[in-house]
C-alpha atoms as a PDB file:
ATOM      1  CA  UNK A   1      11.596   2.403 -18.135  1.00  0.00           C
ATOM      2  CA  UNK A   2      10.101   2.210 -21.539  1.00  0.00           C
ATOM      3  CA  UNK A   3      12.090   5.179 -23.512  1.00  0.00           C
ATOM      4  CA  UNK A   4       9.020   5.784 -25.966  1.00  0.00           C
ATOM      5  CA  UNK A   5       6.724   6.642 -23.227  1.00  0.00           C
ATOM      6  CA  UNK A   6       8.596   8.075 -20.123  1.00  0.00           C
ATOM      7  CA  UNK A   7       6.387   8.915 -17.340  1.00  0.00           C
ATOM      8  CA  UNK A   8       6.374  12.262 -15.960  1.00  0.00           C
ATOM      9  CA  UNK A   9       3.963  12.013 -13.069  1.00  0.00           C
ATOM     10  CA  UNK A  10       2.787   9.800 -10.536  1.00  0.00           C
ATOM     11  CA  UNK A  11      -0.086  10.511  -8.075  1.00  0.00           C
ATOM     12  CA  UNK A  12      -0.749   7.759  -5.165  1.00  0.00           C
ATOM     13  CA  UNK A  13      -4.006   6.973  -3.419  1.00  0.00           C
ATOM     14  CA  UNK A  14      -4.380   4.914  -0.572  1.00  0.00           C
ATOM     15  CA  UNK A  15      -4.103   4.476   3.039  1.00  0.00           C
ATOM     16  CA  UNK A  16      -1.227   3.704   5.386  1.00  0.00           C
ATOM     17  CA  UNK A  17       0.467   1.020   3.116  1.00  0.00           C
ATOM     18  CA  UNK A  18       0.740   3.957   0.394  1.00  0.00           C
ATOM     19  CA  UNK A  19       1.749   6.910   3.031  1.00  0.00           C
ATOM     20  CA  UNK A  20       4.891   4.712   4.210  1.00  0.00           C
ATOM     21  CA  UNK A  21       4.680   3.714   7.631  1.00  0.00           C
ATOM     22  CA  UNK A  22       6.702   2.000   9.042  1.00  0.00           C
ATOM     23  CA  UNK A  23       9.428   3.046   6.951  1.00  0.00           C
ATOM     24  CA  UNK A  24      10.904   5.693   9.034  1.00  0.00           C
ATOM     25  CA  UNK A  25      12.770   8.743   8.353  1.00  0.00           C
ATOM     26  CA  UNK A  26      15.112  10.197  11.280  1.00  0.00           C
ATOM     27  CA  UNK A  27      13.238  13.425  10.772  1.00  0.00           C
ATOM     28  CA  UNK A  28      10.195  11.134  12.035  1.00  0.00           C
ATOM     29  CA  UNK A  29       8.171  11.291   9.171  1.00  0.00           C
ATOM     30  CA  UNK A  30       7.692   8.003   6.970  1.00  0.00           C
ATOM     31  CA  UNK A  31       9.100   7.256   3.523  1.00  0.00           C
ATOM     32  CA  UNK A  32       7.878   4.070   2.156  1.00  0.00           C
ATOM     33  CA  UNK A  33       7.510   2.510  -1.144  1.00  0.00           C
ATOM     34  CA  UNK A  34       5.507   5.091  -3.383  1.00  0.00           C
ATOM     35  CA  UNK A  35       8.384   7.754  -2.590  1.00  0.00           C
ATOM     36  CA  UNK A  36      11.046   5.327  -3.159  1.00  0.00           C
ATOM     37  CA  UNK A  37       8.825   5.018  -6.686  1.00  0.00           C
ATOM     38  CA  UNK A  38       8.990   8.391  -7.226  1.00  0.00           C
ATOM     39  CA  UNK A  39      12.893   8.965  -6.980  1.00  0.00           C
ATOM     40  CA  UNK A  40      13.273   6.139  -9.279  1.00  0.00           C
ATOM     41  CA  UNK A  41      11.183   7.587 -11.813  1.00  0.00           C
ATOM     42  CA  UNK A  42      12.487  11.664 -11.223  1.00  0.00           C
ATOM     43  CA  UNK A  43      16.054   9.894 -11.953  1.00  0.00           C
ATOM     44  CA  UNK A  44      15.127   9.063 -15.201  1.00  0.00           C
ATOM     45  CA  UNK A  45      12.919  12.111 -16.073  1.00  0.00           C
ATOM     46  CA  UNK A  46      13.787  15.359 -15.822  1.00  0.00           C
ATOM     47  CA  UNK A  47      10.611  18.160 -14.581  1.00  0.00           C
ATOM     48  CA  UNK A  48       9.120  14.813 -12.890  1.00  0.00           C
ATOM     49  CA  UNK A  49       6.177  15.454 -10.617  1.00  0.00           C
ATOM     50  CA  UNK A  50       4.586  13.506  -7.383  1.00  0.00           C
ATOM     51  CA  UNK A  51       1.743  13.864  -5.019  1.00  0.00           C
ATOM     52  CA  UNK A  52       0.988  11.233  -2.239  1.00  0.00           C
ATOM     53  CA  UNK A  53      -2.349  11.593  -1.430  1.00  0.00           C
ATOM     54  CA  UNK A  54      -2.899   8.520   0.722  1.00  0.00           C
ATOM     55  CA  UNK A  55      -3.591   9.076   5.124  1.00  0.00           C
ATOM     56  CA  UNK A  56      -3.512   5.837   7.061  1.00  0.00           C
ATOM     57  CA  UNK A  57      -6.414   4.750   8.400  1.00  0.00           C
ATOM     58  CA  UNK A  58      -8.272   5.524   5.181  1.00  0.00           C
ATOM     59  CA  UNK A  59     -11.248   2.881   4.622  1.00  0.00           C
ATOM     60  CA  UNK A  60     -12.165   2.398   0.909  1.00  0.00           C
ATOM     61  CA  UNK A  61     -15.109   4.814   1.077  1.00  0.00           C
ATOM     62  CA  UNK A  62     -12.864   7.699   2.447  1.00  0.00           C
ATOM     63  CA  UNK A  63     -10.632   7.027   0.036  1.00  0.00           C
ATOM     64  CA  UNK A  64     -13.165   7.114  -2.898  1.00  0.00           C
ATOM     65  CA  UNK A  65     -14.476  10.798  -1.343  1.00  0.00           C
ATOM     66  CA  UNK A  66     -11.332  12.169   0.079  1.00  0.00           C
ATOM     67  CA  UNK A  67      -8.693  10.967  -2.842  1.00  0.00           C
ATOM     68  CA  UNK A  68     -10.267  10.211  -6.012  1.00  0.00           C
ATOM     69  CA  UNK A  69     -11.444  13.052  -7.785  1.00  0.00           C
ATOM     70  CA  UNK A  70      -8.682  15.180  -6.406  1.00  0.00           C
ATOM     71  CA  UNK A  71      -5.966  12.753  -7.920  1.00  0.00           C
ATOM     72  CA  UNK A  72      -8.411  12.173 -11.176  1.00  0.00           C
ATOM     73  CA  UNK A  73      -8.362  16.224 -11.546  1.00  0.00           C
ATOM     74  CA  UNK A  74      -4.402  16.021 -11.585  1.00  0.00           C
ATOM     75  CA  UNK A  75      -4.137  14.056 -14.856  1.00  0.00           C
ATOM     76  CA  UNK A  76      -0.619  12.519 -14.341  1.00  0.00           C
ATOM     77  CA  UNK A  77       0.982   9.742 -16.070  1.00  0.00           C
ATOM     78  CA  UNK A  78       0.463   7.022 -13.669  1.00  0.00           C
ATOM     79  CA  UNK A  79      -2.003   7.123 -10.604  1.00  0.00           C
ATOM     80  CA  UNK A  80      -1.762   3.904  -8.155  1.00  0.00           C
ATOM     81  CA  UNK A  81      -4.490   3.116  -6.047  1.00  0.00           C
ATOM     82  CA  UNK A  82      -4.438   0.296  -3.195  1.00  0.00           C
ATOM     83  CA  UNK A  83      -7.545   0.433  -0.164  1.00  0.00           C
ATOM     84  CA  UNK A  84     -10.062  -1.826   1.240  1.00  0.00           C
ATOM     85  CA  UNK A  85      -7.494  -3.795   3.587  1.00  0.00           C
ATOM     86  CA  UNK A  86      -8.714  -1.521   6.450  1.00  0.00           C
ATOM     87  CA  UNK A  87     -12.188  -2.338   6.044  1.00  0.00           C
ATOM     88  CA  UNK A  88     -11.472  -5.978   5.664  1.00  0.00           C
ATOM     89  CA  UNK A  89      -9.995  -6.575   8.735  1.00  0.00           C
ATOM     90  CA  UNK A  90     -12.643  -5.167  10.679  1.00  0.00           C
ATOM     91  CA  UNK A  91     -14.646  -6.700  12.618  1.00  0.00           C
ATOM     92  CA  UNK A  92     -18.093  -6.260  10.527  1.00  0.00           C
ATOM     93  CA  UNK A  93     -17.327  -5.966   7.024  1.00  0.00           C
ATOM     94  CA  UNK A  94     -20.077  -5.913   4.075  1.00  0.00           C
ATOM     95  CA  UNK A  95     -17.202  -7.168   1.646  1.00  0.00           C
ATOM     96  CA  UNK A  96     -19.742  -6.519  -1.289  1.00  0.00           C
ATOM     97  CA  UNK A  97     -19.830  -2.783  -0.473  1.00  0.00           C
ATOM     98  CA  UNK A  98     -16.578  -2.195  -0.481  1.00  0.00           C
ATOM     99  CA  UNK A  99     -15.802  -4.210  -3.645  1.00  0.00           C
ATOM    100  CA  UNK A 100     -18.469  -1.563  -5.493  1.00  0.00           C
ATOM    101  CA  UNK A 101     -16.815   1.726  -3.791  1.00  0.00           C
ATOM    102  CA  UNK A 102     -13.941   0.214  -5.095  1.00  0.00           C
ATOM    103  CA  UNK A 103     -14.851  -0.475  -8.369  1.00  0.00           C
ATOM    104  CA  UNK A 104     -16.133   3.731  -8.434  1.00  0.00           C
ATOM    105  CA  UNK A 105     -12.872   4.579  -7.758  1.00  0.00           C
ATOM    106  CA  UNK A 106     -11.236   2.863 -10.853  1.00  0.00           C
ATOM    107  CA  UNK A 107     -13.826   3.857 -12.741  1.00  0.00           C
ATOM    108  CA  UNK A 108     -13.199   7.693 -11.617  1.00  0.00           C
ATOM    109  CA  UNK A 109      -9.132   7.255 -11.844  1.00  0.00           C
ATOM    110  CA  UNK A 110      -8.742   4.900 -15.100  1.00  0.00           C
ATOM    111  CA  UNK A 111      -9.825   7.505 -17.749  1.00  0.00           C
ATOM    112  CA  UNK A 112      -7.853  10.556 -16.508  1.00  0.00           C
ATOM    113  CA  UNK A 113      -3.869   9.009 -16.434  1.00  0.00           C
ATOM    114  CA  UNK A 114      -1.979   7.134 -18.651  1.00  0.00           C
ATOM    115  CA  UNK A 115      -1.619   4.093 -16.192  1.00  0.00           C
ATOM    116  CA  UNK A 116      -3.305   2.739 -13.479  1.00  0.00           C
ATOM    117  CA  UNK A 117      -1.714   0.500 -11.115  1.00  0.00           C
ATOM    118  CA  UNK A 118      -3.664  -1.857  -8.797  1.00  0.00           C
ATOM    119  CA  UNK A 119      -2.346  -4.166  -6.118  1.00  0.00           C
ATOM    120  CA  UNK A 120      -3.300  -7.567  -4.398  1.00  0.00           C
ATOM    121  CA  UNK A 121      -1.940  -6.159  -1.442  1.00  0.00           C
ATOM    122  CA  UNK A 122       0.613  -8.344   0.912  1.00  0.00           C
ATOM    123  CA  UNK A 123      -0.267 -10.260   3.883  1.00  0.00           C
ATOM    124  CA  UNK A 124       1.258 -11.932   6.155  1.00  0.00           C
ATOM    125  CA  UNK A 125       0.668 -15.138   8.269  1.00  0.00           C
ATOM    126  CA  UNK A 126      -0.882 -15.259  11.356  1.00  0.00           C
ATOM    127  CA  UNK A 127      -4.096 -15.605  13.168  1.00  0.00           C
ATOM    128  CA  UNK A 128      -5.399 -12.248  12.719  1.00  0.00           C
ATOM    129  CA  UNK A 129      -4.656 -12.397   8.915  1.00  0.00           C
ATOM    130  CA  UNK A 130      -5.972 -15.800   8.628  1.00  0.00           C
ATOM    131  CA  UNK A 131      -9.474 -14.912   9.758  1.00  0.00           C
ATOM    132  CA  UNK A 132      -9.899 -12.415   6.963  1.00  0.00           C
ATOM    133  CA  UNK A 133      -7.978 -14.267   4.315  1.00  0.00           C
ATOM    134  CA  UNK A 134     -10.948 -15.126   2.578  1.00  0.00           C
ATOM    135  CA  UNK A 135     -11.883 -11.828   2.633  1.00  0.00           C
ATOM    136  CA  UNK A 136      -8.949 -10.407   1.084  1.00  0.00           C
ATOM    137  CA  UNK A 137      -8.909 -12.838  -1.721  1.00  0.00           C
ATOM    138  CA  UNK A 138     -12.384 -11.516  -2.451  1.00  0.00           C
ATOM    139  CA  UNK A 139     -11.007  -8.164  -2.903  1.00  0.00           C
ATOM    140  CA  UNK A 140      -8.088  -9.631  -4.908  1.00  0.00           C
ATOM    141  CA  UNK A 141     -10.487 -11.213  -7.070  1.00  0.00           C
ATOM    142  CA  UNK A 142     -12.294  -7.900  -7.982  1.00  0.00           C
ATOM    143  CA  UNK A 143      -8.780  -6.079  -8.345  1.00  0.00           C
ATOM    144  CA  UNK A 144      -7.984  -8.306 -11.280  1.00  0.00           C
ATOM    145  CA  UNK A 145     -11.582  -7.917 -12.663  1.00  0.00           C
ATOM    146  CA  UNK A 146     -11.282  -4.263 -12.520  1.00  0.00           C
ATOM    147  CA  UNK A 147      -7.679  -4.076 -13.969  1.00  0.00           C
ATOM    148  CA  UNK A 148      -8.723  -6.322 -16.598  1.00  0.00           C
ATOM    149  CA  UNK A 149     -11.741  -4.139 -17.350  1.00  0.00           C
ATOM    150  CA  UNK A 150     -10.489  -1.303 -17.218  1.00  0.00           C
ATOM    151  CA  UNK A 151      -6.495  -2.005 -18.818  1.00  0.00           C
ATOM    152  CA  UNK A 152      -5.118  -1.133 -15.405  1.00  0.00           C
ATOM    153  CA  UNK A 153      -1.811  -3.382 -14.106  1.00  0.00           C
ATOM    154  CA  UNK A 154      -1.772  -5.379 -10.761  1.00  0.00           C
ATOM    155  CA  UNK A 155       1.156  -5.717  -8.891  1.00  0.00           C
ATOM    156  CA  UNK A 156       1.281  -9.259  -7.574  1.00  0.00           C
ATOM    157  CA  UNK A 157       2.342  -8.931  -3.958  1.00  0.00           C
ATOM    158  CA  UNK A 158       0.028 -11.309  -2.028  1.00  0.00           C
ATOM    159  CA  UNK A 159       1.496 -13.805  -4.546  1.00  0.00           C
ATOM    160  CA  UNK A 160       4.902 -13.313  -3.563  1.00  0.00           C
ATOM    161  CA  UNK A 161       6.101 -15.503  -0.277  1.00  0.00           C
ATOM    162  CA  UNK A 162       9.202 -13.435   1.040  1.00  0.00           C
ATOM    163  CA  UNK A 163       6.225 -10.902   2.017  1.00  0.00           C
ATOM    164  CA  UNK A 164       4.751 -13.652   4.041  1.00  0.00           C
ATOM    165  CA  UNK A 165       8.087 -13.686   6.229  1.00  0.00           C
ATOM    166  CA  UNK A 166       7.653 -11.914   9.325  1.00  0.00           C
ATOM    167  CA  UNK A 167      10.800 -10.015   9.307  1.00  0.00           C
ATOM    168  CA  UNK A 168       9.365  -8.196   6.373  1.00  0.00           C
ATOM    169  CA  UNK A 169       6.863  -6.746   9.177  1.00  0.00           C
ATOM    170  CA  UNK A 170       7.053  -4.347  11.720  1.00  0.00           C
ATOM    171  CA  UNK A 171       6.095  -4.345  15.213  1.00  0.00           C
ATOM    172  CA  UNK A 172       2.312  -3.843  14.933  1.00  0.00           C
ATOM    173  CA  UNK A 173       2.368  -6.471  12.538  1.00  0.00           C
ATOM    174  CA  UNK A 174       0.583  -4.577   9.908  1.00  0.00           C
ATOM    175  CA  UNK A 175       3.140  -2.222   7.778  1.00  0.00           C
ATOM    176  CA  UNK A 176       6.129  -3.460   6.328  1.00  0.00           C
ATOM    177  CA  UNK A 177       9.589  -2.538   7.428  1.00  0.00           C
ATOM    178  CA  UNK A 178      12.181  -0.459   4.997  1.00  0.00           C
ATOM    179  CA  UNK A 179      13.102  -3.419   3.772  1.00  0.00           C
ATOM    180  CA  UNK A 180       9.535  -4.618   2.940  1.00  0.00           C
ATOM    181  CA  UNK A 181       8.812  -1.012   0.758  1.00  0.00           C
ATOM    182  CA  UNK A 182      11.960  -1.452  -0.949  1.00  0.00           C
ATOM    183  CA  UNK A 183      10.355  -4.436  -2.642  1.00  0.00           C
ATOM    184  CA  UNK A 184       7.038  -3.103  -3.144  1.00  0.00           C
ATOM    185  CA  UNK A 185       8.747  -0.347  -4.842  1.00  0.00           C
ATOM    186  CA  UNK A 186      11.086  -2.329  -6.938  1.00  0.00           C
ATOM    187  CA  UNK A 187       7.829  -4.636  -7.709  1.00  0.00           C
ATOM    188  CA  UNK A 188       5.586  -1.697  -8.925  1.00  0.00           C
ATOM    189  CA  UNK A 189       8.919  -0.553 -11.023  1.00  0.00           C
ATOM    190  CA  UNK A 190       9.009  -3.984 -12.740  1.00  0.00           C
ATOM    191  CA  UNK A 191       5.805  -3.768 -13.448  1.00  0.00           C
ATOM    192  CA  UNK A 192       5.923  -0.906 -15.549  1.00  0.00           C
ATOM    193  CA  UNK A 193       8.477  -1.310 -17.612  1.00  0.00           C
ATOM    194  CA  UNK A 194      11.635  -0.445 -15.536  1.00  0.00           C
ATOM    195  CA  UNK A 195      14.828  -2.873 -15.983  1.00  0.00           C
ATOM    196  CA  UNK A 196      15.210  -4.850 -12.826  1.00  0.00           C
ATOM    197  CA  UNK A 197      17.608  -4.049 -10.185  1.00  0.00           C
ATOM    198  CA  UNK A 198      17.271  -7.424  -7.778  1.00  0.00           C
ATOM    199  CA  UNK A 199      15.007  -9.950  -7.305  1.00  0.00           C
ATOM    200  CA  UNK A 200      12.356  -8.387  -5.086  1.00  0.00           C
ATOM    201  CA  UNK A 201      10.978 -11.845  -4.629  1.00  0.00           C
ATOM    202  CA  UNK A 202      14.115 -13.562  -3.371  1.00  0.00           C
ATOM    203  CA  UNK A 203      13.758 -15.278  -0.351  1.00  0.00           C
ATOM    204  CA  UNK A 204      15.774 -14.000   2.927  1.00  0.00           C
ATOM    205  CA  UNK A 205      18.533 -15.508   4.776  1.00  0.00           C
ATOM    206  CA  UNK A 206      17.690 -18.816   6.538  1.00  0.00           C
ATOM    207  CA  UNK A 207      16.849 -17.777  10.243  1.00  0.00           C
ATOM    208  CA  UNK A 208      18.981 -18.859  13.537  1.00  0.00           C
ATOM    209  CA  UNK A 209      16.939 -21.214  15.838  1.00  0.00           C
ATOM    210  CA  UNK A 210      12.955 -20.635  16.281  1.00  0.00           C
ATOM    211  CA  UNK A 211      12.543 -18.131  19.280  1.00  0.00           C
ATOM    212  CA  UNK A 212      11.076 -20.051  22.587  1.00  0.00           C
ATOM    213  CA  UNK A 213       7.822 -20.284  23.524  1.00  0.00           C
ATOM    214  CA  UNK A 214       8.614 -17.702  26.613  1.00  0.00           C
ATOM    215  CA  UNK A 215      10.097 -15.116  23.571  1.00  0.00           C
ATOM    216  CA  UNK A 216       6.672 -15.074  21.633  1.00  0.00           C
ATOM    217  CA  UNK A 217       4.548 -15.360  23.994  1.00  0.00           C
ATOM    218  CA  UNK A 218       6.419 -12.366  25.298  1.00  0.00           C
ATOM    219  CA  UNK A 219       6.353 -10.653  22.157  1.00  0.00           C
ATOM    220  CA  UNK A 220       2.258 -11.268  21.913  1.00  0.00           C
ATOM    221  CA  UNK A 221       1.547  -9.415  25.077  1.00  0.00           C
ATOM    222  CA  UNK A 222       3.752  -6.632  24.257  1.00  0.00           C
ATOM    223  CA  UNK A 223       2.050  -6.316  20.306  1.00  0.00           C
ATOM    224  CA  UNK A 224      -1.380  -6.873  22.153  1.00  0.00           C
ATOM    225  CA  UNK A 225      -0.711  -3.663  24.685  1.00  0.00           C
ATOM    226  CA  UNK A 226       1.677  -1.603  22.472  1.00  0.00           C
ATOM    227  CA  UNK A 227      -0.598  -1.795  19.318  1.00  0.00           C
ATOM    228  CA  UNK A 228      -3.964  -4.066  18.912  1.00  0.00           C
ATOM    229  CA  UNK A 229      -5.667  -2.361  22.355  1.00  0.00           C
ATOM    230  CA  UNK A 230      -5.267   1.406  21.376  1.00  0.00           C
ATOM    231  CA  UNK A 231      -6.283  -0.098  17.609  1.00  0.00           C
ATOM    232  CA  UNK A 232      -9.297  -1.891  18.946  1.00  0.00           C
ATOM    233  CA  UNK A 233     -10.205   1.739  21.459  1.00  0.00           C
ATOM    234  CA  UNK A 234     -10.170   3.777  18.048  1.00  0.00           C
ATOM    235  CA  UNK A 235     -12.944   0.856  16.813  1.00  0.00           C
ATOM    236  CA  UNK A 236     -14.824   1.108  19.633  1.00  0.00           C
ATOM    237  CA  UNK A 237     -14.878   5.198  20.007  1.00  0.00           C
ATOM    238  CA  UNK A 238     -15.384   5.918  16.041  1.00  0.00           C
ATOM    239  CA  UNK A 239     -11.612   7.458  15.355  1.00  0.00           C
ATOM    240  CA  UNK A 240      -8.996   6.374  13.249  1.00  0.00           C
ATOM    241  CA  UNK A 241      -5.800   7.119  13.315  1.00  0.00           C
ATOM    242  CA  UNK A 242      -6.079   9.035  10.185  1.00  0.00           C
ATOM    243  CA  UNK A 243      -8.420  11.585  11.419  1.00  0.00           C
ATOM    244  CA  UNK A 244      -7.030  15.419  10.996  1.00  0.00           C
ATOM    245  CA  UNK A 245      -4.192  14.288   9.198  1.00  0.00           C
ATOM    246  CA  UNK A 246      -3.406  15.571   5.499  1.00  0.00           C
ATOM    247  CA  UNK A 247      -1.648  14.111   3.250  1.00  0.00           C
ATOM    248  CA  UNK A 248       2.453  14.471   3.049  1.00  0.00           C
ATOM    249  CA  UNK A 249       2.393  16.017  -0.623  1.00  0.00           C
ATOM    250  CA  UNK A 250      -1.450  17.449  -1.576  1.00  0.00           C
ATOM    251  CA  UNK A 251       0.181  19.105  -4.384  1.00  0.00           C
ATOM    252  CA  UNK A 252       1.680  17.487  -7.884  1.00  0.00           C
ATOM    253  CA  UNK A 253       4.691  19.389  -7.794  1.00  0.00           C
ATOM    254  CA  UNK A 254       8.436  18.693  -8.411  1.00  0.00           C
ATOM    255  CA  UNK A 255      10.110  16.041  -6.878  1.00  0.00           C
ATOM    256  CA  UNK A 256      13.653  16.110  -6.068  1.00  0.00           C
ATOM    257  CA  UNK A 257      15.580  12.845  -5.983  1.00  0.00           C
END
């Protein structure tokens, strides 16, 4: 980290990529990258403070009314702010309206830290993905028009192909494993300023044989029941998995590493 202007705080805003999952703890609470962040940064400055404001489920609008103005209010050092994947992958979208809720936000959260960090968020392959791939890249495009705009930094992870691999993914085939937040973490530290530790775009390990068609096919029924029918229920009844949850620190107090 840049020695002539250490960072002493760091707020995040977001949804379920920001809260952690599926980067689980044994005490059955999720880590993920932005608290990885955070012990990085408390290791190199003494007094440092975090609050994780971010609930999955969060669409951008939520996040705008919920998040914003209390993470704006807290002043700190660097704020990051990643949303609008949940409301792209629905299925009605009005892309345009959540590109302008977005742009609010940044507008709200730029003037009141040092640094602002956006993201063009990961995604992986698949059919699901592919259908709102364009939209995504719409919402990419506006990140880097609002980070240029408003001297914010992007974080390049839809760019980077090891987070295309599918053994970066859990499960439900939307949050990253451990292994996938360890690399969003060290990305985001790159970005500002921190020496590198690896490589967090190296590829992995060459895989054994593809699976058989019996194995995926297999593994698509059991996603399907396990996690895309109770996701597509929540759709159709109006809930979210986010709803009466807080956040896992509301406060920006000390962190210990």
């Amino acid at each position: 980290m840049d020695a002539n202007a250490p960072y002493t705080s760091f707020v995040a805003v977001g949804d379920s990529f920001t809260e952690g999952m599926s980067d689980l703890q044994p005490d059955g609470t999720y880590r993920g990258w932005a608290d990885l962040l955070a012990a990085r940064l408390a290791a190199t400055q003494p007094g440092f403070r975090y609050a994780n404001l971010a609930v999955r489920g969060k669409l951008i609008r939520q996040i705008l009314d919920e998040q914003v103005d209390r993470a704006a209010a807290m002043e700190a050092d660097v704020i990051t702010l990643v949303g609008g994947l949940n409301d792209a992958i629905r299925p009605r979208c009005d892309m345009g309206r959540v590109c302008g809720v977005l742009e609010e936000a940044v507008a709200r959260l730029a003037p009141n830290c040092k640094q602002l960090v956006l993201m063009r968020s990961p995604g992986r392959n698949g059919s699901v993905m592919e259908r709102v791939r364009p939209r995504m890249e719409q919402l990419f495009a506006h990140v880097d028009d609002l980070a240029a705009r408003h001297g914010a930094l992007v974080v390049d992870l839809y760019g980077a192909r090891v987070l295309s691999d599918v053994r970066m993914w859990d499960d439900d085939r939307l949050h990253l494993t451990p292994e996938g937040h360890r690399r969003v973490c060290e990305a985001v530290w790159q970005v500002l300023g921190g020496a590198p530790e690896d490589d967090w775009m190296g590829a992995l390990p060459p895989t054994a044989a593809h699976p058989p068609w019996f194995t995926r096919r297999t593994a698509d029924i059991r996603f399907a029941r396990t996690h895309l029918l109770p996701w597509v229920h929540r759709r159709l009844t109006g809930r979210s998995s986010g709803d009466g949850r807080a956040p896992k620190r509301p406060e920006l107090l000390p962190y210990d590493v």
